[in-house]
PDB file of N, CA and C in Angstrom:
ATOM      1  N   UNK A   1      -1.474   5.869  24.976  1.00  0.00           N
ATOM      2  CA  UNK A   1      -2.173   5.543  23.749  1.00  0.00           C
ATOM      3  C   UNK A   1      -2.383   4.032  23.717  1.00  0.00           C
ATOM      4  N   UNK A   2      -3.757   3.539  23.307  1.00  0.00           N
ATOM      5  CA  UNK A   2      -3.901   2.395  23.702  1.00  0.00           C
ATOM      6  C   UNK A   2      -3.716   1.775  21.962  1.00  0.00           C
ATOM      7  N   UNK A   3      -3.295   0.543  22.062  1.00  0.00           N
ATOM      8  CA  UNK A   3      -3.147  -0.448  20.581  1.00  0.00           C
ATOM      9  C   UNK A   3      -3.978  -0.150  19.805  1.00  0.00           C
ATOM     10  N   UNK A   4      -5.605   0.314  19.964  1.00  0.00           N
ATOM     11  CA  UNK A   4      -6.680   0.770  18.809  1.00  0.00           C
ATOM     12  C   UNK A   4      -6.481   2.004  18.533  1.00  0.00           C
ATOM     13  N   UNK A   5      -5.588   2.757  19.366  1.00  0.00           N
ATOM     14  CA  UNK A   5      -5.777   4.282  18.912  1.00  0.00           C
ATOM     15  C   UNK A   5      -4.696   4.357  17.404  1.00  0.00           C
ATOM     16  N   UNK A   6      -5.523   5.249  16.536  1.00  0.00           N
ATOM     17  CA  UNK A   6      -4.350   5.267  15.159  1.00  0.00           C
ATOM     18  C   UNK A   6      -3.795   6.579  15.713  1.00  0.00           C
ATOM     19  N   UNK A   7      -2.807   6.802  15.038  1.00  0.00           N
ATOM     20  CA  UNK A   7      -1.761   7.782  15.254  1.00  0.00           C
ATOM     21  C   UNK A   7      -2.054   8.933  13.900  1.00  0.00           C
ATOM     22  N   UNK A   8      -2.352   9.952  14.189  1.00  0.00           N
ATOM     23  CA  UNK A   8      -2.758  10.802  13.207  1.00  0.00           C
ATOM     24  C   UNK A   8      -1.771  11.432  13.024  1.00  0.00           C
ATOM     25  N   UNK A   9      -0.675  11.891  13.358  1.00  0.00           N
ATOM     26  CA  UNK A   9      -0.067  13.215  13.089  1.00  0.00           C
ATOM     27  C   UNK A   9       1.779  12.933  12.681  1.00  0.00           C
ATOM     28  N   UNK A  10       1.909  11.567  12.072  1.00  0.00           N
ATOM     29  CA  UNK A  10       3.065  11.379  11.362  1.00  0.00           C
ATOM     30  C   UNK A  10       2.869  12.331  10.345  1.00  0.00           C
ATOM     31  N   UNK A  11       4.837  12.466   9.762  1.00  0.00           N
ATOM     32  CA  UNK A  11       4.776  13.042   8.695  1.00  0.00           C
ATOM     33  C   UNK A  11       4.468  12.269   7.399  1.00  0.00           C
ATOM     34  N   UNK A  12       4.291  12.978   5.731  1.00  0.00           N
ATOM     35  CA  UNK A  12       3.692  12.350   4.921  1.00  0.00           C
ATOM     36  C   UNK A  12       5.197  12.790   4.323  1.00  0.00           C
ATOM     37  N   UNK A  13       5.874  11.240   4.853  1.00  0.00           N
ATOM     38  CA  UNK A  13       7.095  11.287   4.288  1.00  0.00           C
ATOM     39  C   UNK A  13       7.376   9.786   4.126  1.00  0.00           C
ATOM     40  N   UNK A  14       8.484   9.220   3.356  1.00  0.00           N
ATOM     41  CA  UNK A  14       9.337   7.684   3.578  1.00  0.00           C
ATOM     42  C   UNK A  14      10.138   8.045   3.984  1.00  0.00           C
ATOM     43  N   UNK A  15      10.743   7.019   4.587  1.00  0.00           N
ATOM     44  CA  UNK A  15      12.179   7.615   6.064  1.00  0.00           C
ATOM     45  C   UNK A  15      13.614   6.707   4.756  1.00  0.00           C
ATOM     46  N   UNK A  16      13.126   6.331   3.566  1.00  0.00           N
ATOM     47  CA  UNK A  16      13.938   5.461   2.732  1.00  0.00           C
ATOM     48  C   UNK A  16      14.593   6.789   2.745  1.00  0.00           C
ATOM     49  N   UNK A  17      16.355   6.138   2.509  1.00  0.00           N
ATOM     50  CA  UNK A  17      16.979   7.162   1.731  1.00  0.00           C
ATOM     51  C   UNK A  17      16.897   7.772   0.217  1.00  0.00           C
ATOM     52  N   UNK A  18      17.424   8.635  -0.374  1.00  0.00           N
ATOM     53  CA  UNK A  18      17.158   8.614  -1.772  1.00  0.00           C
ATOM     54  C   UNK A  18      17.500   7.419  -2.342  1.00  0.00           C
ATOM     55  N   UNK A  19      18.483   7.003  -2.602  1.00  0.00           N
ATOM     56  CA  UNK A  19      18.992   5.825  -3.446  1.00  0.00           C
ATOM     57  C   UNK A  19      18.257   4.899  -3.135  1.00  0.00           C
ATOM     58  N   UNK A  20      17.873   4.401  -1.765  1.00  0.00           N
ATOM     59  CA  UNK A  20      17.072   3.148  -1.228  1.00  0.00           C
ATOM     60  C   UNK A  20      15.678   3.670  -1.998  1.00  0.00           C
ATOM     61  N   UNK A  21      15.111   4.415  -1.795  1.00  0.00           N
ATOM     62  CA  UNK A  21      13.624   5.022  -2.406  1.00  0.00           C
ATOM     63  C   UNK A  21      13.697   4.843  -3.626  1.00  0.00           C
ATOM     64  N   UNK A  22      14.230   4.800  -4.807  1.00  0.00           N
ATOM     65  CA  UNK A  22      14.739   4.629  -6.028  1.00  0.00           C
ATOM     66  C   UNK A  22      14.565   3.311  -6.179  1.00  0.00           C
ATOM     67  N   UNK A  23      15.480   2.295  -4.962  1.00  0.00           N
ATOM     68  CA  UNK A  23      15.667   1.032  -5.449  1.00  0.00           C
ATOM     69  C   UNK A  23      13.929   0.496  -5.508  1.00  0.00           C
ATOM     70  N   UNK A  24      13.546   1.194  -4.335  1.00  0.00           N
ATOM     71  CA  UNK A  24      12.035   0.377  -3.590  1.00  0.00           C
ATOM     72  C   UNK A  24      11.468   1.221  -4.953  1.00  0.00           C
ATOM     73  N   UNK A  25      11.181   1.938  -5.379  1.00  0.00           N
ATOM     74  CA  UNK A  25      10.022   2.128  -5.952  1.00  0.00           C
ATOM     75  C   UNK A  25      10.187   1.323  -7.594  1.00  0.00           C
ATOM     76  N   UNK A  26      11.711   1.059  -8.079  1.00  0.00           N
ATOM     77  CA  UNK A  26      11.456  -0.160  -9.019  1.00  0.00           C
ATOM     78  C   UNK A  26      11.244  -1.238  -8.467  1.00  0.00           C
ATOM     79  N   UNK A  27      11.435  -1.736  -7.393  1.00  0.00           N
ATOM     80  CA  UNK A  27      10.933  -2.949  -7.081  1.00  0.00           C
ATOM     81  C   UNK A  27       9.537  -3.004  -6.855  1.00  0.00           C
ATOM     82  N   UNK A  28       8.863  -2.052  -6.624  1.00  0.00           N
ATOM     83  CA  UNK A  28       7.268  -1.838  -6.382  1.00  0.00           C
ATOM     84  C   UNK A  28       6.650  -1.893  -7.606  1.00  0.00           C
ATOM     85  N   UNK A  29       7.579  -0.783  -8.856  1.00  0.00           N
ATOM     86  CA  UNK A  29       6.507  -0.944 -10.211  1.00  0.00           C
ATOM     87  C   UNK A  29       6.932  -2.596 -10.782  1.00  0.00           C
ATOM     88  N   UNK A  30       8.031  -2.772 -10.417  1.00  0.00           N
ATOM     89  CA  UNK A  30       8.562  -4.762 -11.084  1.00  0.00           C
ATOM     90  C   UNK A  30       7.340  -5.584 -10.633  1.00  0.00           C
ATOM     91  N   UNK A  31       7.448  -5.313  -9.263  1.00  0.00           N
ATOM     92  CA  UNK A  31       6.898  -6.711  -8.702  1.00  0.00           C
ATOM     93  C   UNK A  31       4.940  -6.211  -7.809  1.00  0.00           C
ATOM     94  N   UNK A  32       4.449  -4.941  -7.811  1.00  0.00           N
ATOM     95  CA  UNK A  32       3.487  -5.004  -7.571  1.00  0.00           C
ATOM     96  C   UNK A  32       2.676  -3.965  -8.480  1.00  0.00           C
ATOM     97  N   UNK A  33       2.972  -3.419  -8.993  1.00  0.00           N
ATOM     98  CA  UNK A  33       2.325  -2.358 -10.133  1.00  0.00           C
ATOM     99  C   UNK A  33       1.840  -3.140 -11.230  1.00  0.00           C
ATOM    100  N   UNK A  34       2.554  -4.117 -11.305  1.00  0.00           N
ATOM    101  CA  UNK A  34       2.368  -4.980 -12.559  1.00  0.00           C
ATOM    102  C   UNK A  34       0.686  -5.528 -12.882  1.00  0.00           C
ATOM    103  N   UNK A  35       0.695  -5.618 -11.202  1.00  0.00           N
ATOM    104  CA  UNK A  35      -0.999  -6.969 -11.078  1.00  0.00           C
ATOM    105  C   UNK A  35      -1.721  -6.210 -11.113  1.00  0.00           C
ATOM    106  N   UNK A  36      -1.820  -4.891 -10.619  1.00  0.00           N
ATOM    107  CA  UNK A  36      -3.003  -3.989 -10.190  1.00  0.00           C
ATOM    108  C   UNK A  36      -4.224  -4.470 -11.495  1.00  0.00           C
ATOM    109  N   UNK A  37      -5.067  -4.899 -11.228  1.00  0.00           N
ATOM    110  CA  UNK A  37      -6.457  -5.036 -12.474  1.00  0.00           C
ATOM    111  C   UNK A  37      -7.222  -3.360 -12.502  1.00  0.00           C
ATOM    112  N   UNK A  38      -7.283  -3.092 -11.767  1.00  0.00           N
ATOM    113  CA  UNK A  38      -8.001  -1.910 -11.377  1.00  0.00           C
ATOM    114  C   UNK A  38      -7.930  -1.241 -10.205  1.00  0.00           C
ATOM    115  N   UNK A  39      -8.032   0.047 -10.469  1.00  0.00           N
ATOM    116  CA  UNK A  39      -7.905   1.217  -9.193  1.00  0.00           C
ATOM    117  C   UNK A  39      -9.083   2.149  -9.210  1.00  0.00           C
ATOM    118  N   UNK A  40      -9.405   2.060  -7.857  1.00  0.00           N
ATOM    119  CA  UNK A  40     -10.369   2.901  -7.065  1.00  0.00           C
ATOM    120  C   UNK A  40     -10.157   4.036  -6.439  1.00  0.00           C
ATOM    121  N   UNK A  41     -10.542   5.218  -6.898  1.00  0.00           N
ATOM    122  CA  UNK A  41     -10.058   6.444  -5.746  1.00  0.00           C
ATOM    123  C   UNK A  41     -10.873   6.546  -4.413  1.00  0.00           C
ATOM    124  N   UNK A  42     -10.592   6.740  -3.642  1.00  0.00           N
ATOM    125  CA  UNK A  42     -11.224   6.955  -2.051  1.00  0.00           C
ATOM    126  C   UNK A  42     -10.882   7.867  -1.522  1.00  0.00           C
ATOM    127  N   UNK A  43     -11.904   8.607  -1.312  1.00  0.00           N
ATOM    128  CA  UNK A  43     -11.914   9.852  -0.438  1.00  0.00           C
ATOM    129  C   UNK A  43     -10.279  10.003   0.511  1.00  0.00           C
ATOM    130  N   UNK A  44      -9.810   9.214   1.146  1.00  0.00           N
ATOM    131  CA  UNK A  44      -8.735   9.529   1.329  1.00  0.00           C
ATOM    132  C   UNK A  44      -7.162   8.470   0.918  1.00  0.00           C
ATOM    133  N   UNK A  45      -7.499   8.110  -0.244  1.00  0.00           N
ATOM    134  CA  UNK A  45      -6.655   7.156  -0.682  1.00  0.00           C
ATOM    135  C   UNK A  45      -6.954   6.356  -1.760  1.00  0.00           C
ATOM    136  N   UNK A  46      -6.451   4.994  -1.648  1.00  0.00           N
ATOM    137  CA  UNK A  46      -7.048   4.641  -3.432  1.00  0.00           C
ATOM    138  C   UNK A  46      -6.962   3.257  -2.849  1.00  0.00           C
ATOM    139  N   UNK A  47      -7.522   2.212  -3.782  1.00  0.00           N
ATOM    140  CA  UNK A  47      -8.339   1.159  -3.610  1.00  0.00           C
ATOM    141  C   UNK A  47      -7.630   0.360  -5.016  1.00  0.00           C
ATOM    142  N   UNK A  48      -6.543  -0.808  -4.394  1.00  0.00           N
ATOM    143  CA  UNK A  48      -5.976  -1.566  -5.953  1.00  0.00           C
ATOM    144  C   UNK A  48      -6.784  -2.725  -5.703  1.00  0.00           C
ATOM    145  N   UNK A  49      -6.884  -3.537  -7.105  1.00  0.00           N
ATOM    146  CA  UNK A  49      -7.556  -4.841  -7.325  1.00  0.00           C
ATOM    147  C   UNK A  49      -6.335  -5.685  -8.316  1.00  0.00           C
ATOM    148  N   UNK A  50      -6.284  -6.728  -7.311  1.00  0.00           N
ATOM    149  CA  UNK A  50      -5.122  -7.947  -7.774  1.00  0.00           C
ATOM    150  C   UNK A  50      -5.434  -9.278  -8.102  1.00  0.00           C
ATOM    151  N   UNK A  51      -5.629 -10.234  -8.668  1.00  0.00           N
ATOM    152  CA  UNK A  51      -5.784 -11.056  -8.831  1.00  0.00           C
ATOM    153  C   UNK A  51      -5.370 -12.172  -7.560  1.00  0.00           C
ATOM    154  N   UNK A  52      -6.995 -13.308  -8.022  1.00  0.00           N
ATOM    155  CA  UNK A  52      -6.679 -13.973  -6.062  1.00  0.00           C
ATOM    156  C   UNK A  52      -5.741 -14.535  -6.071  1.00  0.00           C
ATOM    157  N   UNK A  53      -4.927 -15.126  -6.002  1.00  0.00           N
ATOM    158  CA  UNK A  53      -4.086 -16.221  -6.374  1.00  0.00           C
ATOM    159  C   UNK A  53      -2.954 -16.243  -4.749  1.00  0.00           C
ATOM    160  N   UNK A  54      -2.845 -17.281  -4.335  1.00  0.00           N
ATOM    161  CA  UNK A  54      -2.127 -17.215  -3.008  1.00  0.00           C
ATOM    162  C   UNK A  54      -0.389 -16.161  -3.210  1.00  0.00           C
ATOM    163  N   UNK A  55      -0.120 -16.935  -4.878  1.00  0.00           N
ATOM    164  CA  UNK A  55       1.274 -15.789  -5.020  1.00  0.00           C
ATOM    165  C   UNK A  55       1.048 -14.262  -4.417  1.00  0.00           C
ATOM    166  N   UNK A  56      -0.350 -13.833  -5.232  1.00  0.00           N
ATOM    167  CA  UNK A  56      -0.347 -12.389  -5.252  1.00  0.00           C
ATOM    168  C   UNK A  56      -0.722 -12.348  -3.887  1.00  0.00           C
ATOM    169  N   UNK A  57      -1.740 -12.890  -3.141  1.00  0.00           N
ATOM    170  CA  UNK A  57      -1.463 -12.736  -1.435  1.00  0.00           C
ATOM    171  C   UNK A  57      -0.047 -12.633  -0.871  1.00  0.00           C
ATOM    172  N   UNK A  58       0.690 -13.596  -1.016  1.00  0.00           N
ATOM    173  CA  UNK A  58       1.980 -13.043  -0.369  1.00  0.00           C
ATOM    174  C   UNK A  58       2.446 -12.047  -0.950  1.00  0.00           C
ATOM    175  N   UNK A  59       2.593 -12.014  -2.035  1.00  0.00           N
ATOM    176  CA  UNK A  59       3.558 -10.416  -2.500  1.00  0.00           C
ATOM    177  C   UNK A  59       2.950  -9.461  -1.663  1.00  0.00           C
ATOM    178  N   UNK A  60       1.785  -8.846  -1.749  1.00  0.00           N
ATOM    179  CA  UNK A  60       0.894  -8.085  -1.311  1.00  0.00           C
ATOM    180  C   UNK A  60       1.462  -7.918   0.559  1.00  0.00           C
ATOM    181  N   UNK A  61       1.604  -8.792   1.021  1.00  0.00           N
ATOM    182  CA  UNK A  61       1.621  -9.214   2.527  1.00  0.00           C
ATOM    183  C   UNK A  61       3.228  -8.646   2.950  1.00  0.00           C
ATOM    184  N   UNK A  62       4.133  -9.106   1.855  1.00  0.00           N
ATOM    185  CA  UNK A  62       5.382  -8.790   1.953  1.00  0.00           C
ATOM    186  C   UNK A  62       5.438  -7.225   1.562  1.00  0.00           C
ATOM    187  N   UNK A  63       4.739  -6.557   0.761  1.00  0.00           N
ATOM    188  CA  UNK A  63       4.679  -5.112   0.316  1.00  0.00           C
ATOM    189  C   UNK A  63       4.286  -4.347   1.661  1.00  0.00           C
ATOM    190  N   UNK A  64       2.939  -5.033   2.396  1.00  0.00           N
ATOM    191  CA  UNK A  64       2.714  -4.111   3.642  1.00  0.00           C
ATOM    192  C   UNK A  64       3.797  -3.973   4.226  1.00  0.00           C
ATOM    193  N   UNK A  65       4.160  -5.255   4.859  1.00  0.00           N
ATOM    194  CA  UNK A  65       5.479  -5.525   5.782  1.00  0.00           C
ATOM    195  C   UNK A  65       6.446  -4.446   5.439  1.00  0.00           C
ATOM    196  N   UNK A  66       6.561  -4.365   4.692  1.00  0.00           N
ATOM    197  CA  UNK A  66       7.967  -3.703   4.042  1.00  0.00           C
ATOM    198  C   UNK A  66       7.127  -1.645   4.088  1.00  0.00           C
ATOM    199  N   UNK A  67       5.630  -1.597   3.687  1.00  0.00           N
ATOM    200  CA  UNK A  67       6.029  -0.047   3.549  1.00  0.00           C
ATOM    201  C   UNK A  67       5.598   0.504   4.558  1.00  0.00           C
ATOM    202  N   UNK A  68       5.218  -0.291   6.039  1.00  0.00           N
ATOM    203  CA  UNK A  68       4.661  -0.420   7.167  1.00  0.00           C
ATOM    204  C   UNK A  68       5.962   0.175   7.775  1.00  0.00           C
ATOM    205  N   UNK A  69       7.419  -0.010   7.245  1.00  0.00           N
ATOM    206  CA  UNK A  69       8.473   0.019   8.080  1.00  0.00           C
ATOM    207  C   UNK A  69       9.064   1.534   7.700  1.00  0.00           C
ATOM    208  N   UNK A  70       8.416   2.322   6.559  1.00  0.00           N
ATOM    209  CA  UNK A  70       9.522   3.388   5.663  1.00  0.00           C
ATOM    210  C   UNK A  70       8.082   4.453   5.592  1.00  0.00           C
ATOM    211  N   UNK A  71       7.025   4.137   5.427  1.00  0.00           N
ATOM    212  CA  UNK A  71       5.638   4.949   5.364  1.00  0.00           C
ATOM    213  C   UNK A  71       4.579   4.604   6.395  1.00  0.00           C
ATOM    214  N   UNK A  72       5.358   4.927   7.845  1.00  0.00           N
ATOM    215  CA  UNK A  72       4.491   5.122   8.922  1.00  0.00           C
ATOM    216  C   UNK A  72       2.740   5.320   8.964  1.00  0.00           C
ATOM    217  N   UNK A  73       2.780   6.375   7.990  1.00  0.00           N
ATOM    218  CA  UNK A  73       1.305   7.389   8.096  1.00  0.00           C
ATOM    219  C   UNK A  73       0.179   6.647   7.372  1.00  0.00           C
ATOM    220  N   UNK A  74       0.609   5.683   6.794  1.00  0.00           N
ATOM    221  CA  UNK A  74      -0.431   4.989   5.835  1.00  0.00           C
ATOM    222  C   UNK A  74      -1.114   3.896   6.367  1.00  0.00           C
ATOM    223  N   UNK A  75      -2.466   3.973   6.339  1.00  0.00           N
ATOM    224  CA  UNK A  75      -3.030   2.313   6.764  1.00  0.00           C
ATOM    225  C   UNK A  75      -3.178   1.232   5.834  1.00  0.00           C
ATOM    226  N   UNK A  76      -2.946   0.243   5.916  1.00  0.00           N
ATOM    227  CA  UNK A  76      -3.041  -0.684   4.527  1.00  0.00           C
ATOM    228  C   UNK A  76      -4.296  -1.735   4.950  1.00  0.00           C
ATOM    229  N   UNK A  77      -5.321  -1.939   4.401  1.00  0.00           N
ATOM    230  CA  UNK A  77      -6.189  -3.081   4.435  1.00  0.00           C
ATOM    231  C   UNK A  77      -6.409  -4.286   3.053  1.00  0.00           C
ATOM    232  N   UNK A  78      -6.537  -5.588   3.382  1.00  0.00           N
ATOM    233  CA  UNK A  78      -6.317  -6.023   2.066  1.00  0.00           C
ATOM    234  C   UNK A  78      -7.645  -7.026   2.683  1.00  0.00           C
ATOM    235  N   UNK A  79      -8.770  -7.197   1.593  1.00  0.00           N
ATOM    236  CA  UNK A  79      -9.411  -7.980   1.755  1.00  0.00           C
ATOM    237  C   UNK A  79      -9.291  -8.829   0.095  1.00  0.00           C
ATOM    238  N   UNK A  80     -10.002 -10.332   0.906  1.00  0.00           N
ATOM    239  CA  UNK A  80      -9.741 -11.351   0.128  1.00  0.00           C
ATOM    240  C   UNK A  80     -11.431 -11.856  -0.143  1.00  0.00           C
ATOM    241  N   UNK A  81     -11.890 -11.290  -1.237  1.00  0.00           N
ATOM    242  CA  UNK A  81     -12.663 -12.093  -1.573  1.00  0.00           C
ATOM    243  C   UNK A  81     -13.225 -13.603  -2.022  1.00  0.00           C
ATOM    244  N   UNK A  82     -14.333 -14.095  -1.719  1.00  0.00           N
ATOM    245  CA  UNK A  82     -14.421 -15.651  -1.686  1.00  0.00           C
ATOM    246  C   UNK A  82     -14.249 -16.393  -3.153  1.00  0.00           C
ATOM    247  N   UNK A  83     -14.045 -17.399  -2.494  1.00  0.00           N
ATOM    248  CA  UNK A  83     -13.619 -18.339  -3.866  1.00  0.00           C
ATOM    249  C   UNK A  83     -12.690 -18.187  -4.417  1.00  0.00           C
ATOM    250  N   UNK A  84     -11.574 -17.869  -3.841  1.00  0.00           N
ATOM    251  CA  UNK A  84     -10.083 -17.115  -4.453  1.00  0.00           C
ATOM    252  C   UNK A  84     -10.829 -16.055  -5.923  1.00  0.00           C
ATOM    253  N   UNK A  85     -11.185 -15.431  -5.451  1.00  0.00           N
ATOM    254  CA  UNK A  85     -12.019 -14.326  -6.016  1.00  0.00           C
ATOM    255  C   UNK A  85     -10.714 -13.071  -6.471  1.00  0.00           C
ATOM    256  N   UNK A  86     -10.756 -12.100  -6.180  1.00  0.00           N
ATOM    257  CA  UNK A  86      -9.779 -10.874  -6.607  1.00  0.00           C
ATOM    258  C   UNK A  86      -9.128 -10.504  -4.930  1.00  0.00           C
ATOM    259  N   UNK A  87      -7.946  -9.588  -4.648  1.00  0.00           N
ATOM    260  CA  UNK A  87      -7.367  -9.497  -3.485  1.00  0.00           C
ATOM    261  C   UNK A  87      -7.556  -7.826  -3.800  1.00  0.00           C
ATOM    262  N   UNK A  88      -8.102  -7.048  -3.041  1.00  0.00           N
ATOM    263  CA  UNK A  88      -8.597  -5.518  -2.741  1.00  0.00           C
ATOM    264  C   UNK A  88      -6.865  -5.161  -1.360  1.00  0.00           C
ATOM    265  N   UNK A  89      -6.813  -3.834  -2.102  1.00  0.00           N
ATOM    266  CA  UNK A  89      -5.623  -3.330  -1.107  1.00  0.00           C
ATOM    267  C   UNK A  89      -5.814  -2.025  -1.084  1.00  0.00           C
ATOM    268  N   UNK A  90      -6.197  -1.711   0.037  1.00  0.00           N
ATOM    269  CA  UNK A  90      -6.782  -0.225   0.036  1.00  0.00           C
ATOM    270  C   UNK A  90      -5.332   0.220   1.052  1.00  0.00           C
ATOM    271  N   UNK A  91      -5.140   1.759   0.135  1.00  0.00           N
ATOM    272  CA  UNK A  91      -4.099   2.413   1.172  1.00  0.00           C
ATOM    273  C   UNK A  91      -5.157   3.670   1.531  1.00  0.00           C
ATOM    274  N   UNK A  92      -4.470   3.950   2.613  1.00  0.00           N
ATOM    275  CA  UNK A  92      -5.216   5.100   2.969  1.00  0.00           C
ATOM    276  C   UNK A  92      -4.193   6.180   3.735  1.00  0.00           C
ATOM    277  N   UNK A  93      -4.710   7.373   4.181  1.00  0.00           N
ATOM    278  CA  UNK A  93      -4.018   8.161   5.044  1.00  0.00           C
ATOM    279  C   UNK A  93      -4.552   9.382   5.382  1.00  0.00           C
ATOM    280  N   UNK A  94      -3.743  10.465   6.209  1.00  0.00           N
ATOM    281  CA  UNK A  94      -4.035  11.780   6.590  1.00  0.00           C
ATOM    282  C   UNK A  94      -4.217  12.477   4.946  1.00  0.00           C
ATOM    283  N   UNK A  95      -4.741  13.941   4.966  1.00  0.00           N
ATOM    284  CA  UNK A  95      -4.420  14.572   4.055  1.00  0.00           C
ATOM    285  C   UNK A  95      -3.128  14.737   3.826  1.00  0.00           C
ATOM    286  N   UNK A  96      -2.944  14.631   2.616  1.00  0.00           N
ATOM    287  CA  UNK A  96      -1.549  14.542   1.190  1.00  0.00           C
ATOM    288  C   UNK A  96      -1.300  13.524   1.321  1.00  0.00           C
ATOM    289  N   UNK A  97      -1.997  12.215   1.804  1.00  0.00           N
ATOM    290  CA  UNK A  97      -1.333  10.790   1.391  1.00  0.00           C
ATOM    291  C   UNK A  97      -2.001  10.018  -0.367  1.00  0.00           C
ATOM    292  N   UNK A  98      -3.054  11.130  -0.317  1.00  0.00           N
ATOM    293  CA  UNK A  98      -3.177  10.148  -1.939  1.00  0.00           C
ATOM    294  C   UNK A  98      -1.999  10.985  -3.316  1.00  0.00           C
ATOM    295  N   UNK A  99      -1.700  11.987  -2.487  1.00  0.00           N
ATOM    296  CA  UNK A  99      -1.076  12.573  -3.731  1.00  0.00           C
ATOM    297  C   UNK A  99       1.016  11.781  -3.302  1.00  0.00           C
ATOM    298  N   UNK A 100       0.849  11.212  -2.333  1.00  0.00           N
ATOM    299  CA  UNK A 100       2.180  10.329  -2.245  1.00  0.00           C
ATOM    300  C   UNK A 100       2.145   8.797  -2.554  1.00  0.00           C
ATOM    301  N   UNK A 101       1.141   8.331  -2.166  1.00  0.00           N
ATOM    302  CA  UNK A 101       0.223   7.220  -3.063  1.00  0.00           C
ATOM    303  C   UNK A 101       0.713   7.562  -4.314  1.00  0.00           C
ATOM    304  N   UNK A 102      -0.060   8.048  -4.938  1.00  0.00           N
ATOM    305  CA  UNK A 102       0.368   7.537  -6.878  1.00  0.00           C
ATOM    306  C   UNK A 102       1.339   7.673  -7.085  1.00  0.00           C
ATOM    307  N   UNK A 103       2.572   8.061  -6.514  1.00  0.00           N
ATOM    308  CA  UNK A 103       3.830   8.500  -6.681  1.00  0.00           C
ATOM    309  C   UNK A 103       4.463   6.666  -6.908  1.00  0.00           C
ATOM    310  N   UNK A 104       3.578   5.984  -5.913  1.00  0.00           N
ATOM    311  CA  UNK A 104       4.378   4.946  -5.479  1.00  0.00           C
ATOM    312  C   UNK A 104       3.587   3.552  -6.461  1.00  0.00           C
ATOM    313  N   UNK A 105       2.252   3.883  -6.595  1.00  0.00           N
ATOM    314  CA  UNK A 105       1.681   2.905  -7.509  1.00  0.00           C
ATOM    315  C   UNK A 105       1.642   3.776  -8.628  1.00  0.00           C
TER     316      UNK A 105
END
């Protein structure tokens, strides 16, 4: 499998334990649920809008990092619109990832 190929056939699971999954998902509504301005549904996932601000870039950057390591199956893209404009964070995934998505935003 070469570095461009995506991996389709993880499970639509977090490998967090219960208690750890608990801790992460208040730390997700504390520190990134908070900014969301608006949400987009997408055919296979959903589409948040954050305010530009370099803070909310790193949080955002540190959130991939972190659900990159516990939610394999998900792709994360974050574009940065110009002029420190708004920060777009699209998750995406196989089928049943938007219905584990809202669980988490």
């Amino acid at each position: 499998m070469s570095d461009t190929t995506v991996k389709t056939d993880l499970p639509i699971a977090c490998s967090l334990s219960a208690h750890d999954l608990t801790d992460r998902m208040e730390e997700i509504d504390n520190q990134i649920s908070s900014g969301v301005q608006a949400t987009t549904e997408l055919a296979d996932g959903y589409e948040f809008t954050f305010p530009g601000s370099d803070d909310w870039a790193a949080k955002l950057l540190v959130f991939i990092k972190q659900e990159r390591q516990c939610c394999r199956f998900l792709t994360f893209e974050l574009a940065f619109a110009p002029d420190q404009g708004p920060i777009t964070l699209r998750l995406r995934g196989p089928e049943g990832a938007k219905e584990f998505i809202t669980t988490m935003l």
